[in-house]
N, C-alpha and C. Protein backbone atom coordinates (compact mmCIF):
# COMPACT_ATOMS: atom_id res chain seq x y z
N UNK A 1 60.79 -99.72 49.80
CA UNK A 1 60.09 -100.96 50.10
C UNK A 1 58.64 -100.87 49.63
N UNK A 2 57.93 -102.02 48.84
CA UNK A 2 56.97 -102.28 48.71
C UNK A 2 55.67 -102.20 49.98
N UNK A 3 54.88 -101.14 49.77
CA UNK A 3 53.83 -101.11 50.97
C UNK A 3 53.55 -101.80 50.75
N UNK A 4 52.55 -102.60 52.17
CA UNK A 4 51.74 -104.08 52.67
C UNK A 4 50.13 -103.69 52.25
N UNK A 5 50.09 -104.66 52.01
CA UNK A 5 48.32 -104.54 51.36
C UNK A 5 48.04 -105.38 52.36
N UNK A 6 46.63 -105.27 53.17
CA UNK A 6 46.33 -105.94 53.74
C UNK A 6 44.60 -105.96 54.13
N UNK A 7 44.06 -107.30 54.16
CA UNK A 7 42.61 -107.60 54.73
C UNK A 7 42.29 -107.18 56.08
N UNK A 8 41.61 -106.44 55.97
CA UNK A 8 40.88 -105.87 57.64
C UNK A 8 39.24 -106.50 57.13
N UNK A 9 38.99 -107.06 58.38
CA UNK A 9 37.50 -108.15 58.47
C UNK A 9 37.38 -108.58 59.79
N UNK A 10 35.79 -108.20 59.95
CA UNK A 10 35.03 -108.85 61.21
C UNK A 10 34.17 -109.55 60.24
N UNK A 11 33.77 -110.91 60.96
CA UNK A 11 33.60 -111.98 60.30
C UNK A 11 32.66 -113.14 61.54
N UNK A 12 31.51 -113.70 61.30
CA UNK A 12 31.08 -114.43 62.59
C UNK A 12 31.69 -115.83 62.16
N UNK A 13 31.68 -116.40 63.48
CA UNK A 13 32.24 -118.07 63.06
C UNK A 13 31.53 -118.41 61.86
N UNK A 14 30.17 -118.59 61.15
CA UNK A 14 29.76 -118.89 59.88
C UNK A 14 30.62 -118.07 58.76
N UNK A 15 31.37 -117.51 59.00
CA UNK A 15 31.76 -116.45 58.06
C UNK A 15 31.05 -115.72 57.75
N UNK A 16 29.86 -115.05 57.58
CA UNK A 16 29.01 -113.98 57.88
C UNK A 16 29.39 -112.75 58.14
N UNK A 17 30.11 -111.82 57.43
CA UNK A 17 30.67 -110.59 57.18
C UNK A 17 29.24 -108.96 57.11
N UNK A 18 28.19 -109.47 56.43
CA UNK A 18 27.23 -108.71 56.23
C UNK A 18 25.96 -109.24 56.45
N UNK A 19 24.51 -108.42 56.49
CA UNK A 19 23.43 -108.76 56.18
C UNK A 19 22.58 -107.81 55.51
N UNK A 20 22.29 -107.34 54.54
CA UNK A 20 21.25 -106.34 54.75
C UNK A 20 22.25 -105.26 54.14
N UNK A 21 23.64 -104.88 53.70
CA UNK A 21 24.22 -104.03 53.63
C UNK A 21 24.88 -103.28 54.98
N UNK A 22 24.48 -104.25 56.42
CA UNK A 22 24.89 -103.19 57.11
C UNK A 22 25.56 -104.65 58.30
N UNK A 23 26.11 -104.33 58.94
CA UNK A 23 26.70 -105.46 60.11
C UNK A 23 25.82 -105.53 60.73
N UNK A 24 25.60 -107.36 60.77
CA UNK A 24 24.75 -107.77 61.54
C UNK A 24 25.08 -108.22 63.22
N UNK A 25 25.90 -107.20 63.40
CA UNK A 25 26.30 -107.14 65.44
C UNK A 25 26.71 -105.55 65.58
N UNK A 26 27.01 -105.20 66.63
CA UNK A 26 27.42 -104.06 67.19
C UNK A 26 28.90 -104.32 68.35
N UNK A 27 29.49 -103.82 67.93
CA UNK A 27 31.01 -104.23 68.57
C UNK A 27 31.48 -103.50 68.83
N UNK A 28 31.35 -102.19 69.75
CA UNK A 28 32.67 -101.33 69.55
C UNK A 28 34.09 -101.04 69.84
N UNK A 29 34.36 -101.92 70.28
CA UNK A 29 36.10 -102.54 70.18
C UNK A 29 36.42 -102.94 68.91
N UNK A 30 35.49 -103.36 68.10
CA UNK A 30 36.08 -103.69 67.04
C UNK A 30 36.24 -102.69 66.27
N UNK A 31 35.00 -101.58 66.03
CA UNK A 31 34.99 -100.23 65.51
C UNK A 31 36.41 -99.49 66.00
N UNK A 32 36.59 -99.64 67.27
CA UNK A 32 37.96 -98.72 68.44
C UNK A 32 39.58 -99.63 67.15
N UNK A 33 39.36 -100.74 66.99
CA UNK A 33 40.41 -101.42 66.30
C UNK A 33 40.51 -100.60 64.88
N UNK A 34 39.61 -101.21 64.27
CA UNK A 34 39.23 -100.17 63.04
C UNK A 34 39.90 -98.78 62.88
N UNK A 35 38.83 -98.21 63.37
CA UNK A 35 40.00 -96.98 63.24
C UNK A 35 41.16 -96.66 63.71
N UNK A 36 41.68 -97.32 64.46
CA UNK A 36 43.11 -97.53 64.72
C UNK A 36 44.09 -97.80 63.63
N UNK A 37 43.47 -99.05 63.49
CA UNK A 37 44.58 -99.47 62.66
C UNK A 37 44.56 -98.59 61.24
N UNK A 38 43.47 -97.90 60.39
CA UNK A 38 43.26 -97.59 59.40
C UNK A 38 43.95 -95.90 59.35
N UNK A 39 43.90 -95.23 60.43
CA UNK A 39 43.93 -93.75 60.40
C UNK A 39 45.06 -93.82 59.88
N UNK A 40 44.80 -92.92 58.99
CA UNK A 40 46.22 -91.95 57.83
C UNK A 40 46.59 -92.88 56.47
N UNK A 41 45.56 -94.13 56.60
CA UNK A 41 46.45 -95.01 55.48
C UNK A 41 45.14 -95.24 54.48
N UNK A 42 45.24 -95.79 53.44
CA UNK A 42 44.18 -95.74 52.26
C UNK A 42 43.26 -96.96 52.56
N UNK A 43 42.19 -97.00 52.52
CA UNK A 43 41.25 -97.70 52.29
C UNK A 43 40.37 -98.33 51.06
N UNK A 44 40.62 -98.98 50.83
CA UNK A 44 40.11 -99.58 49.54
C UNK A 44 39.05 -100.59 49.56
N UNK A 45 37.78 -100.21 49.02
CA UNK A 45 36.08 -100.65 48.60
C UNK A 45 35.67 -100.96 48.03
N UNK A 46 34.39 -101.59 47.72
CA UNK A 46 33.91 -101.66 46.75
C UNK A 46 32.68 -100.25 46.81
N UNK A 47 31.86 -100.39 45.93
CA UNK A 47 31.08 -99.33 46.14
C UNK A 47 30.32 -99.68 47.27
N UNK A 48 29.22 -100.83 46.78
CA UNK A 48 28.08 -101.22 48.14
C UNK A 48 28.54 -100.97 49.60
N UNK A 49 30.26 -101.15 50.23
CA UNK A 49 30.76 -101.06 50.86
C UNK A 49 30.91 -99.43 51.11
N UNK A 50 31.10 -98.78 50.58
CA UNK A 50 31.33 -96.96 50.78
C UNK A 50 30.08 -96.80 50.92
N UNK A 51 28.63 -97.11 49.95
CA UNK A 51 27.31 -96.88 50.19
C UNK A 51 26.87 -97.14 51.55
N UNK A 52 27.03 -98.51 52.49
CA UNK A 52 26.98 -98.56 53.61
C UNK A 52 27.83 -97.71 54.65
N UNK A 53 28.90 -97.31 54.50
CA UNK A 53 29.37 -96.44 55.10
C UNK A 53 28.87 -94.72 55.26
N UNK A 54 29.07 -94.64 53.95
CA UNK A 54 28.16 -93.18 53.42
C UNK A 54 28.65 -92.47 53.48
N UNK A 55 30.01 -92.08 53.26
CA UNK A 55 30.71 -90.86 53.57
C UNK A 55 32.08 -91.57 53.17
N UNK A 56 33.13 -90.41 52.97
CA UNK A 56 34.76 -91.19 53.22
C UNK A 56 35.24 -90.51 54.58
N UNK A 57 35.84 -91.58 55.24
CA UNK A 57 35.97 -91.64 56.55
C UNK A 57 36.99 -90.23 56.97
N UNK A 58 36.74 -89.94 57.58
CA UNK A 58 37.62 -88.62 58.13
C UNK A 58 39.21 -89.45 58.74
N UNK A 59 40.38 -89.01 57.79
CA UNK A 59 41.69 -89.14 57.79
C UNK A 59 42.31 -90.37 57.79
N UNK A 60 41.22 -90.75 56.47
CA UNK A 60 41.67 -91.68 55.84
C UNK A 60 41.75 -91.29 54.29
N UNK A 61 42.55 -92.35 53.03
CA UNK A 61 41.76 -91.94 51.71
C UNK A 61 41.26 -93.28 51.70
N UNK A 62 40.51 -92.80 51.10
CA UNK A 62 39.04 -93.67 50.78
C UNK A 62 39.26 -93.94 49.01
N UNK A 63 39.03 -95.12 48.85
CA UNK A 63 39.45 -95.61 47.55
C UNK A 63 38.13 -96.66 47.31
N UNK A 64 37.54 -96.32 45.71
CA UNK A 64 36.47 -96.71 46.06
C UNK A 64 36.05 -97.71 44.40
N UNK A 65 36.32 -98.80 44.31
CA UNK A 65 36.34 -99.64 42.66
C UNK A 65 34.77 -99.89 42.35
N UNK A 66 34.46 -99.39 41.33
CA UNK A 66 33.30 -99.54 40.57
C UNK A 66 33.29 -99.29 39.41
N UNK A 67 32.22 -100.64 38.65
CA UNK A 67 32.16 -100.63 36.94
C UNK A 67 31.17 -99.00 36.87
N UNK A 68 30.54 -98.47 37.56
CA UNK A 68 29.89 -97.41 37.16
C UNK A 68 30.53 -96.17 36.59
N UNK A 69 30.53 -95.75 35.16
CA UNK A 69 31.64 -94.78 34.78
C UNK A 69 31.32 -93.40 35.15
N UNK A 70 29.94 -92.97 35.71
CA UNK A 70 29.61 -91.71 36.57
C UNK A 70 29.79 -91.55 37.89
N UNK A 71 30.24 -92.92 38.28
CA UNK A 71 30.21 -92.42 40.10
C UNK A 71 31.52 -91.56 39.91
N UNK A 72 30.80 -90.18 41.17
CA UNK A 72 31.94 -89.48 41.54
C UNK A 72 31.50 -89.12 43.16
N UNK A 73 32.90 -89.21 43.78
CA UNK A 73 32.42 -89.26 45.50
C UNK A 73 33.11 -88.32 45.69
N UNK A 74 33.25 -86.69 46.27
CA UNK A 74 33.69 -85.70 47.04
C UNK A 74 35.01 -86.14 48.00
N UNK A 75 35.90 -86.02 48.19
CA UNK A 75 37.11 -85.80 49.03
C UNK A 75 37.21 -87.52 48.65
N UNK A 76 36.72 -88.55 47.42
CA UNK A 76 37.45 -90.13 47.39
C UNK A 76 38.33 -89.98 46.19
N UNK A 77 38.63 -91.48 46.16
CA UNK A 77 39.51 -91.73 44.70
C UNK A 77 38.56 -92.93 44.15
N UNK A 78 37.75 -92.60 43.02
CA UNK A 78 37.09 -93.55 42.55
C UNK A 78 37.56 -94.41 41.13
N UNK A 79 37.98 -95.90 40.97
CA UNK A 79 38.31 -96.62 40.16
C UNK A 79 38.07 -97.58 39.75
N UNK A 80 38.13 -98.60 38.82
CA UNK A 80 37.13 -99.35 38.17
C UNK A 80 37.66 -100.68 38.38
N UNK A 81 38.90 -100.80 39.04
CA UNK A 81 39.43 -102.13 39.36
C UNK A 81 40.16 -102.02 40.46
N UNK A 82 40.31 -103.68 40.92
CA UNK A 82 41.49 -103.86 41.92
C UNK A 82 42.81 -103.09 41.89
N UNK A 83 42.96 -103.44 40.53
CA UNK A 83 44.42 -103.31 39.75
C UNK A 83 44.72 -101.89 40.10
N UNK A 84 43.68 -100.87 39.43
CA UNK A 84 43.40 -99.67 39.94
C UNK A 84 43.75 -99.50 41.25
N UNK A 85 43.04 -99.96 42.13
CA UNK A 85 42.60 -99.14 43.57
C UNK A 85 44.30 -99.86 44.15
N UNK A 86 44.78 -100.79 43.96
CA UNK A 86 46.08 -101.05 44.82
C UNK A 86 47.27 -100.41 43.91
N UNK A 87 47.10 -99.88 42.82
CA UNK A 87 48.11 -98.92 42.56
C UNK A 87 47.96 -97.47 42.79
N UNK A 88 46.94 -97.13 43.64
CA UNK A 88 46.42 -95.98 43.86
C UNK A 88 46.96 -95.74 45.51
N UNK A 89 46.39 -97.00 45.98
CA UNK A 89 46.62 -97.05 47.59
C UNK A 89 48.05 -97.53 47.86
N UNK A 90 48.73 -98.02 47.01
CA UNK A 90 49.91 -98.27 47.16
C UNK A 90 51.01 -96.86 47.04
N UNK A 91 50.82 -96.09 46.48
CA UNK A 91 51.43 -95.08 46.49
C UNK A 91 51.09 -93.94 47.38
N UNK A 92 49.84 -93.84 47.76
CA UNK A 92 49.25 -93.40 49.00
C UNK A 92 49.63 -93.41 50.20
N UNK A 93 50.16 -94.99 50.76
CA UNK A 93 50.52 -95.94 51.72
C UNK A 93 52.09 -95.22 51.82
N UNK A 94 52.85 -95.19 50.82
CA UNK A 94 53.90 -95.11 50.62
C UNK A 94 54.27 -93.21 51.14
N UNK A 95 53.30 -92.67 50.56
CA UNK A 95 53.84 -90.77 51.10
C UNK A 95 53.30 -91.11 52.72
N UNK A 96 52.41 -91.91 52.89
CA UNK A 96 52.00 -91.64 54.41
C UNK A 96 53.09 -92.56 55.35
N UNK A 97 53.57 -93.06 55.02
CA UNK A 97 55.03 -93.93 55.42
C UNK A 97 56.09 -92.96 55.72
N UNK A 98 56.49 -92.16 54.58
CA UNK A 98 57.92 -91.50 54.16
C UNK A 98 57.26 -90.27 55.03
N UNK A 99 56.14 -89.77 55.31
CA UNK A 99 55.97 -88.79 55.80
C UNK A 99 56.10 -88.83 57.27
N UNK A 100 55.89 -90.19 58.46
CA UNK A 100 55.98 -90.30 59.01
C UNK A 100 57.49 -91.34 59.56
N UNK A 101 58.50 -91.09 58.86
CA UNK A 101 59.33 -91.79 58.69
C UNK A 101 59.14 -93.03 58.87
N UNK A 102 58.16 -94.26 58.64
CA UNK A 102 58.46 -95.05 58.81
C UNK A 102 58.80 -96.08 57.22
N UNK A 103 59.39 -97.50 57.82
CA UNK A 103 59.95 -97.89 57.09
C UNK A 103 59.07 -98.74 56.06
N UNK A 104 57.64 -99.10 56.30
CA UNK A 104 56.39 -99.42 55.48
C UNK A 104 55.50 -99.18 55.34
N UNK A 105 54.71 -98.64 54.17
CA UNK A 105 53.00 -98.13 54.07
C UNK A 105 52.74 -99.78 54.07
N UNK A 106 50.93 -99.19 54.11
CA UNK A 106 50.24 -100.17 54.44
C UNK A 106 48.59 -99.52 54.04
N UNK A 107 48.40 -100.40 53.01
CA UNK A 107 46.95 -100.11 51.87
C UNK A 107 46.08 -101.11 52.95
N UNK A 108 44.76 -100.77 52.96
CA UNK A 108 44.09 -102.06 54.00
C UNK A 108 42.54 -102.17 53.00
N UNK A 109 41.96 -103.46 52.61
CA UNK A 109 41.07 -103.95 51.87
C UNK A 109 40.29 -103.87 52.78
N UNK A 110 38.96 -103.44 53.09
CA UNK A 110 38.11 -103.22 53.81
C UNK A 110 36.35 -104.06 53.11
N UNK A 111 36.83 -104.61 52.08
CA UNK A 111 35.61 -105.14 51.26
C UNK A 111 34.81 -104.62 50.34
N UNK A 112 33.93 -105.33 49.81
CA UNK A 112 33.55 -106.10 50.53
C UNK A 112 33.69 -107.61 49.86
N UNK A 113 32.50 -108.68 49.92
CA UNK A 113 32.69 -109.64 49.47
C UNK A 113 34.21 -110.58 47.96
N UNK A 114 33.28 -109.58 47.17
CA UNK A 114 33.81 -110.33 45.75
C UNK A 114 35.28 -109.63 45.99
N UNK A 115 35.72 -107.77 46.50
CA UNK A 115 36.50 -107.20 46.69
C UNK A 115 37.59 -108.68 47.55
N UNK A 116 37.14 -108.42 48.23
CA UNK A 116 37.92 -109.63 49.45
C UNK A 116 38.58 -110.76 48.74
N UNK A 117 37.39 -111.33 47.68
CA UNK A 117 37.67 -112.44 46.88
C UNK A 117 39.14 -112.33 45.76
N UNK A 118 39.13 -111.18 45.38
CA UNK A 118 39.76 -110.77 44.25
C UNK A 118 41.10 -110.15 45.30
N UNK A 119 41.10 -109.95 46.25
CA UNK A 119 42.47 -109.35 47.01
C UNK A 119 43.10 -110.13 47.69
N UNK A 120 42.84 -111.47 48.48
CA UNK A 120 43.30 -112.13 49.24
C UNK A 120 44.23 -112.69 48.39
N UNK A 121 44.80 -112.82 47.40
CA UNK A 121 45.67 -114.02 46.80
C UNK A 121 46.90 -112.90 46.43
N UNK A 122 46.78 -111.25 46.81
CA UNK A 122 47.77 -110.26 46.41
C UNK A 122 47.66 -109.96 48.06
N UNK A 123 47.25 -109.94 49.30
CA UNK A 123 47.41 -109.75 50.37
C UNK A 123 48.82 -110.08 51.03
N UNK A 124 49.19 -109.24 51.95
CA UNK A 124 50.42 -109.92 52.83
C UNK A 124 50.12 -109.96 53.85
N UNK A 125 48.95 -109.43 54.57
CA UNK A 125 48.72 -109.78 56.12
C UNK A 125 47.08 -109.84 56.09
N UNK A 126 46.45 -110.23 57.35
CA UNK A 126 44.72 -110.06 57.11
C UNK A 126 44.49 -109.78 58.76
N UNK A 127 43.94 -109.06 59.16
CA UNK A 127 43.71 -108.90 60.57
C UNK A 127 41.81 -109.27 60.57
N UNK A 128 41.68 -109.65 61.32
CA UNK A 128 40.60 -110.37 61.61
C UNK A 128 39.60 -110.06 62.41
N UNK A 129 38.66 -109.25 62.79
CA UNK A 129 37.61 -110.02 64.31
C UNK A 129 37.20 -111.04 64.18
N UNK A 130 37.60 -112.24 64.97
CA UNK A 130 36.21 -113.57 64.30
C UNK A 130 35.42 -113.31 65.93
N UNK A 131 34.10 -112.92 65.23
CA UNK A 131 32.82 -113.20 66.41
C UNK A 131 32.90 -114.62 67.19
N UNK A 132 32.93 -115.45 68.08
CA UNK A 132 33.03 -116.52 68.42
C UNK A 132 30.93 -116.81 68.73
N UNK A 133 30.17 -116.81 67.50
CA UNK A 133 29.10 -116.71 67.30
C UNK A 133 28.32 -116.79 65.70
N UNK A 134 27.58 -117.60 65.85
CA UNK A 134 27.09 -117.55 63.93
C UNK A 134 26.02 -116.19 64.33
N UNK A 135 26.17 -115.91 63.41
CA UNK A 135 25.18 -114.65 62.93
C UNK A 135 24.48 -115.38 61.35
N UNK A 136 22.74 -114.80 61.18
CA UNK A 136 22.17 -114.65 59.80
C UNK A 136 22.80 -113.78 58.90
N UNK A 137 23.12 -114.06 57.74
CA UNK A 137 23.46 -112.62 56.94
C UNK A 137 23.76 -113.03 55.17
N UNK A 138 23.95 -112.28 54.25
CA UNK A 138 23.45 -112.36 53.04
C UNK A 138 25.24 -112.12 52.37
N UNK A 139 25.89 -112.37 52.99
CA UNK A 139 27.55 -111.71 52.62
C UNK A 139 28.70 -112.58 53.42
N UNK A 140 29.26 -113.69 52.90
CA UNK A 140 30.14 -114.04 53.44
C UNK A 140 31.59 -113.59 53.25
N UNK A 141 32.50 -113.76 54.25
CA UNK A 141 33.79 -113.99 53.30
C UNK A 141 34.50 -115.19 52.90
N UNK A 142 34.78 -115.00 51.84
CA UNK A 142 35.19 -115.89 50.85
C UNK A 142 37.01 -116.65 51.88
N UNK A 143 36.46 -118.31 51.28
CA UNK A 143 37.28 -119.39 51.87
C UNK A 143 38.71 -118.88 51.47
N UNK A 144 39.90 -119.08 52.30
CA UNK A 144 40.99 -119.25 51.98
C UNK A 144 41.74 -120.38 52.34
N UNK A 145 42.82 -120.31 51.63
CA UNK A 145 43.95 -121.94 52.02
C UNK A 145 44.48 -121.54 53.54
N UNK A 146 44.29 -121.98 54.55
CA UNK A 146 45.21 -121.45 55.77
C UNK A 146 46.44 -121.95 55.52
N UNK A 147 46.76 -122.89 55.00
CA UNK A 147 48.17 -123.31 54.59
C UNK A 147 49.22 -122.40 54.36
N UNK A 148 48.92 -121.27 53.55
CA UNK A 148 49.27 -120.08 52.95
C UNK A 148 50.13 -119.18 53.91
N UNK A 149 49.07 -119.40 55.30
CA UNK A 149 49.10 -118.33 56.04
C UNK A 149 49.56 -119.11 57.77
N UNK A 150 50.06 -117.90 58.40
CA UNK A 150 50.73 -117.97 59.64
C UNK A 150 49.98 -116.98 60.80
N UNK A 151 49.28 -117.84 62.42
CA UNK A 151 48.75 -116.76 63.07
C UNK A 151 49.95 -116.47 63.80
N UNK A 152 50.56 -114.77 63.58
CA UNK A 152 51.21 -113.92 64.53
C UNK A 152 50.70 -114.01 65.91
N UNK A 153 49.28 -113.39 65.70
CA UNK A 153 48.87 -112.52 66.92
C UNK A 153 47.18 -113.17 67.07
N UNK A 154 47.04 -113.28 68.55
CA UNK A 154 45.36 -113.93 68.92
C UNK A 154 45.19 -113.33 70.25
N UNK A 155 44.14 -112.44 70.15
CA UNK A 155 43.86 -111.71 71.49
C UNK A 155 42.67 -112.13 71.53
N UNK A 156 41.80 -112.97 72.86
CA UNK A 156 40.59 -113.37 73.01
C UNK A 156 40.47 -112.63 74.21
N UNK A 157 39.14 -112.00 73.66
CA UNK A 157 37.87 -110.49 74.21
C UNK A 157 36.62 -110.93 74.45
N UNK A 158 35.90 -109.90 74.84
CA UNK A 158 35.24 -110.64 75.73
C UNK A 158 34.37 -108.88 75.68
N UNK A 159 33.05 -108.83 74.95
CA UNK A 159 32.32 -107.34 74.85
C UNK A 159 30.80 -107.73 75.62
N UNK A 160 30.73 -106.76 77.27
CA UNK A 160 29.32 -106.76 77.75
C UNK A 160 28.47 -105.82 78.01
N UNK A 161 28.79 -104.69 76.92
CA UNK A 161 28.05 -103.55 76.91
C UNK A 161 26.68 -104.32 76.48
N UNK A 162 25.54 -103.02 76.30
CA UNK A 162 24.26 -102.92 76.11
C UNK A 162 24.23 -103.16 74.70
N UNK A 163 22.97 -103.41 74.21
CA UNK A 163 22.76 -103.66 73.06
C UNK A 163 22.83 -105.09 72.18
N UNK A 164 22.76 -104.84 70.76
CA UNK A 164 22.83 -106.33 70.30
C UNK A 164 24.30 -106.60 70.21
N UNK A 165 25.09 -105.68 70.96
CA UNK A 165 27.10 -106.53 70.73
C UNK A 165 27.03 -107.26 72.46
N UNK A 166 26.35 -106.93 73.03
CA UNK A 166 26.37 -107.43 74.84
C UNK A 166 26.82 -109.04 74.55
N UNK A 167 27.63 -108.99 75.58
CA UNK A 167 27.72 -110.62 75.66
C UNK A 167 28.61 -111.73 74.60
N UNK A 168 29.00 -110.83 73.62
CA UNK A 168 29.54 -111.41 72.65
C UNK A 168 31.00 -111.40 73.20
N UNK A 169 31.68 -112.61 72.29
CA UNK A 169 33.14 -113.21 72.72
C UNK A 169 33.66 -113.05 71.05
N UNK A 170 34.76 -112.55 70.95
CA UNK A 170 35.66 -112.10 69.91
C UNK A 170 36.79 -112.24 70.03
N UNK A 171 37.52 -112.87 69.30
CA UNK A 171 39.07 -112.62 69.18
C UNK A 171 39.61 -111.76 67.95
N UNK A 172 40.35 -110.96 68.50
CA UNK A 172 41.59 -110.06 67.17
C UNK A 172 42.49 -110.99 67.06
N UNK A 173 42.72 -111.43 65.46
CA UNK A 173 43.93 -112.28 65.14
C UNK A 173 44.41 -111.43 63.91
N UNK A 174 45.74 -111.94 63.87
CA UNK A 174 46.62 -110.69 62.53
C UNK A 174 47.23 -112.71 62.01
N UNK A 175 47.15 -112.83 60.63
CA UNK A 175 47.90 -113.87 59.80
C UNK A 175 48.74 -112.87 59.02
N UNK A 176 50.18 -113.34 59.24
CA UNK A 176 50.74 -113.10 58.08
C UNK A 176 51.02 -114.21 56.83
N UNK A 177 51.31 -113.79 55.52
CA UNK A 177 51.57 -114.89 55.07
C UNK A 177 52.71 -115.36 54.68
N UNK A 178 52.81 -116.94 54.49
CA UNK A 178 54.15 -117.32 54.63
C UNK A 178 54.82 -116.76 53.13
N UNK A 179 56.24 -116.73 53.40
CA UNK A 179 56.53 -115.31 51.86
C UNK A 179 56.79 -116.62 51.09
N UNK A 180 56.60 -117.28 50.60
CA UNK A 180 56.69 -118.02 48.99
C UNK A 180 55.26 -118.30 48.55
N UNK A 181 54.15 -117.55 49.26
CA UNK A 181 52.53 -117.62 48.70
C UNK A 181 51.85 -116.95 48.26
N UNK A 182 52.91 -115.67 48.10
CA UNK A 182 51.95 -114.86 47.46
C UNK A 182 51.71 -114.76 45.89
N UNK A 183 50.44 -114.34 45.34
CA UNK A 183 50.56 -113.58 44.39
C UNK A 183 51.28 -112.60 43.69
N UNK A 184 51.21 -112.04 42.48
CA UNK A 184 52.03 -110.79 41.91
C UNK A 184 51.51 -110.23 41.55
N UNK A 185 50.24 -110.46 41.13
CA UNK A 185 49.49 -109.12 40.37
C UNK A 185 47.85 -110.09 40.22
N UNK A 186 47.00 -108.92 39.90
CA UNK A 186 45.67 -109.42 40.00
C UNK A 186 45.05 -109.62 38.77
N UNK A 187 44.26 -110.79 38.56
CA UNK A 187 44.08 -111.31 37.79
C UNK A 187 42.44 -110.74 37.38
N UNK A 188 42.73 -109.67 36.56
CA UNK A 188 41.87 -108.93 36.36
C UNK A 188 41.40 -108.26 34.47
N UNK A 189 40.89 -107.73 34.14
CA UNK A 189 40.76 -107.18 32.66
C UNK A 189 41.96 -105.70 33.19
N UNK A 190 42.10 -105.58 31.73
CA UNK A 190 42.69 -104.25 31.78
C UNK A 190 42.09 -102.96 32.09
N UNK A 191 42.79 -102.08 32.85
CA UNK A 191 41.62 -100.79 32.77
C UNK A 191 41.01 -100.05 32.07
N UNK A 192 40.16 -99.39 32.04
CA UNK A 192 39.48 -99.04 30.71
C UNK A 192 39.25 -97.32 31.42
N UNK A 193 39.28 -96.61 32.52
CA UNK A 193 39.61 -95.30 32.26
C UNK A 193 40.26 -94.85 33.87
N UNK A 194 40.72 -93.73 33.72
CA UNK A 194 41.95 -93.55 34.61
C UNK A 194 40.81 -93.19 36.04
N UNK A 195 42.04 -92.60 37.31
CA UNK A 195 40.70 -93.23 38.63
C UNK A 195 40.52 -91.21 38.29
N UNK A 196 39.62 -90.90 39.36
CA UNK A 196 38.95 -89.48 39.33
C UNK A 196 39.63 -89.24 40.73
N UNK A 197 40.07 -87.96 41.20
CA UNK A 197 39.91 -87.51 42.67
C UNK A 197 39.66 -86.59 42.92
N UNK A 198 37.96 -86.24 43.36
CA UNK A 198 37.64 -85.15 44.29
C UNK A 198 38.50 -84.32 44.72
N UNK A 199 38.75 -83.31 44.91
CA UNK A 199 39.49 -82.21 45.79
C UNK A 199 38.70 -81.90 46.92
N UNK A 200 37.21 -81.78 46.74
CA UNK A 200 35.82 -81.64 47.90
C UNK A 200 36.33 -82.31 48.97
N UNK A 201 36.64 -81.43 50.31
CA UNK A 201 36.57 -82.09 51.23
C UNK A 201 35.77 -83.24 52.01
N UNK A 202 36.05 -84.12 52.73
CA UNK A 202 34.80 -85.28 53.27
C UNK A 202 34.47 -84.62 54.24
N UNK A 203 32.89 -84.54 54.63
CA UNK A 203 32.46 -84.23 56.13
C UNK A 203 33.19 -84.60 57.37
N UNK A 204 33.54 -83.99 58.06
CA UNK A 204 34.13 -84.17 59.51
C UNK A 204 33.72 -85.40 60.15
């Protein structure tokens, strides 16, 4: 079976995904989701997105698309396209599946912007935080057809820790999409050199 590619995004009601390179709230339920859902399966970036992070995440692979033909990142897989990074994470998805007997991998798009832009139309599911709050910020995510798409799952939360996440109202929603909408392949240039992978372990 074909592993699931899928959109992972916290997002404020403006759509407001970023500011500054870095999230403009503090959530950590949403962080607790995050790595949940991501551990053992591939992650796929853009660079600015790994730069804000700063590291590849401990037990995950970290998959990382950039036109730069010198970037090289220690314990990532660095590549120059979509096309790239979901035939990379797709086979990734797939040993971490068969290894754990189950019956589907699952590649997850983590962003950022234009990334998002260029993956949603090859996506099969998108899991969501929407902040129930506009936030300022310099990074949206990009509009989709909801038509396309079906909400599974809507859990409305409710975060009153300290800090700038206090007080905030969030829901986790998962869309799948309806199966005669998807895409087949990404509408991209051809690749122009093969991806690199570190052997260097990532920091703990």
């Amino acid at each position: 079976m074909k592993p699931r590619v899928s959109a992972l995004v916290a997002m404020a009601r403006n759509r407001v995904i970023g500011s500054n390179n870095a999230l403009p709230w503090h959530l950590p339920p949403d962080l607790k989701r995050f790595k949940l859902l991501t551990m053992g399966h591939p992650i796929i970036m853009g660079r600015k997105t790994y730069e804000s992070i700063g590291r590849p995440l401990p037990g995950r692979i970290s998959i990382i698309i950039t036109r730069q033909a010198d970037y090289e990142v220690p314990g990532a897989i660095v590549v120059d396209s979509l096309a790239q990074a979901l035939h990379a994470g797709g086979g990734k998805a797939q040993e971490h599946a068969n290894a754990g007997s189950m019956a589907e991998g699952e590649a997850f798009v983590i962003g950022g912007a234009e990334i998002f832009r260029q993956a949603l139309p090859l996506c099969d599911r998108i899991y969501i935080t929407e902040i129930q709050a506009d936030f300022e910020g310099d990074v949206l995510f990009p509009e989709f057809n909801m038509e396309e798409w079906i909400e599974t799952s809507r859990e409305r939360c409710r975060w009153d820790g300290e800090g700038d996440g206090g007080g905030l109202d969030y829901h986790f929603l998962v869309l799948d999409r309806k199966s005669d909408k998807k895409n087949e392949s990404p509408s991209e240039p051809p690749l122009s050199r093969p991806s690199k992978l570190s052997l260097t372990p990532p920091l703990p």
